[in-house]
Protein backbone atom coordinates (compact mmCIF):
# COMPACT_ATOMS: atom_id res chain seq x y z
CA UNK A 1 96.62 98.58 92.29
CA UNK A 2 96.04 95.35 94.44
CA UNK A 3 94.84 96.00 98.06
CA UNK A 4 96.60 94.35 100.58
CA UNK A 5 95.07 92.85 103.61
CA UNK A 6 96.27 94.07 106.80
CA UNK A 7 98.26 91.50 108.64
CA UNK A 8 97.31 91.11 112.56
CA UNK A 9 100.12 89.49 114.97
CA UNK A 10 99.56 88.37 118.11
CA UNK A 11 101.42 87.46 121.28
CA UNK A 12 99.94 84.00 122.95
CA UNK A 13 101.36 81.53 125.14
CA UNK A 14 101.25 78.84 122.79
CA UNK A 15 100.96 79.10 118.93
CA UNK A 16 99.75 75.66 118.67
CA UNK A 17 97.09 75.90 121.26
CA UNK A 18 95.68 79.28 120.34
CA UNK A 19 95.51 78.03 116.44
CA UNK A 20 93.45 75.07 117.70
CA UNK A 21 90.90 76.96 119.50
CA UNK A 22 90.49 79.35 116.77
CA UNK A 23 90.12 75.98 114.75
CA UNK A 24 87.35 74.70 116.92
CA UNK A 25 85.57 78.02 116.66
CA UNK A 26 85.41 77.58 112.96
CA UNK A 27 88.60 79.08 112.06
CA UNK A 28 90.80 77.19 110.34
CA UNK A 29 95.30 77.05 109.85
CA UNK A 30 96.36 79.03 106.65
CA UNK A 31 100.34 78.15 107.22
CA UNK A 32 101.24 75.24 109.67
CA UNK A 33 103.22 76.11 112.94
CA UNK A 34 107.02 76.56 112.33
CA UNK A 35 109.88 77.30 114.42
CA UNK A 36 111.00 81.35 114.81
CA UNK A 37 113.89 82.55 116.77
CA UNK A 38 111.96 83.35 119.70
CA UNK A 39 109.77 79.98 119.45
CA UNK A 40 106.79 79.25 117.44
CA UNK A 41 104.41 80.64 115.14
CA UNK A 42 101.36 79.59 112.95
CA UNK A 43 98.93 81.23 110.12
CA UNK A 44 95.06 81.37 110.77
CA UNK A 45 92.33 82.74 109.25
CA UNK A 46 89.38 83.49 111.44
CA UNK A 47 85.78 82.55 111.13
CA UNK A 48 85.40 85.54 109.09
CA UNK A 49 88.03 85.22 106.76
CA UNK A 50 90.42 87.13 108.45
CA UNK A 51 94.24 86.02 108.60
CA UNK A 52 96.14 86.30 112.17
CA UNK A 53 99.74 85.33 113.00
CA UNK A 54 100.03 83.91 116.10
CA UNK A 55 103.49 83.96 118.03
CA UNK A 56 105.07 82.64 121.04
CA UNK A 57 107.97 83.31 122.68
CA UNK A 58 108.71 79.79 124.11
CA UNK A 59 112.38 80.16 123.40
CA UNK A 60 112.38 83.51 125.25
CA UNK A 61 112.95 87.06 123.79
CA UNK A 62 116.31 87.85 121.58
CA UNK A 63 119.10 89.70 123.54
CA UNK A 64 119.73 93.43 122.71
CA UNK A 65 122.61 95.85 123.12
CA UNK A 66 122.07 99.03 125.26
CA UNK A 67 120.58 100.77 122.10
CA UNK A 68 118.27 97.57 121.63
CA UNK A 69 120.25 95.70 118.51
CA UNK A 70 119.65 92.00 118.49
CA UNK A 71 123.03 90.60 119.59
C-alpha cells in the first residue's frame, strides 16, 4: 500500500569523491560512506530529492567460480 522509491546504484571511482560533488551541487549524504566487500559506498540524495548509492570497487571485484559464484 506504501510506494517504494526506486533505488539507483552507481559505479564511480571514488564513493567519497562523487558524494562530495553531488554535495557541492546541492545534494546532500543520506547514509555516511562505509566499507563493502568490494570497497566503499555512500547514500545521497540529489538536488531533487532523489536517493543514489554510490559504489566503488577500490578493493577490486569478488572472485567467482566458472558458473560465476562468489568464492
Amino acid at each position: 500500500t506504501e510506494e517504494k522509491q526506486q533505488e539507483i546504484d552507481f559505479l564511480v571511482d571514488s564513493a567519497e569523491a562523487a558524494a562530495q560533488r553531488i554535495t557541492e551541487a546541492g545534494g546532500k549524504i543520506i547514509v555516511p560512506p562505509f566499507e563493502i566487500q568490494i570497497g566503499w559506498c555512500v547514500v545521497v540524495q540529489d538536488p531533487f530529492g532523489n536517493p543514489l548509492v554510490l559504489l566503488d570497487m577500490s578493493k577490486g571485484p569478488l572472485t567467482t567460480d566458472a558458473e560465476g559464484n562468489v568464492i
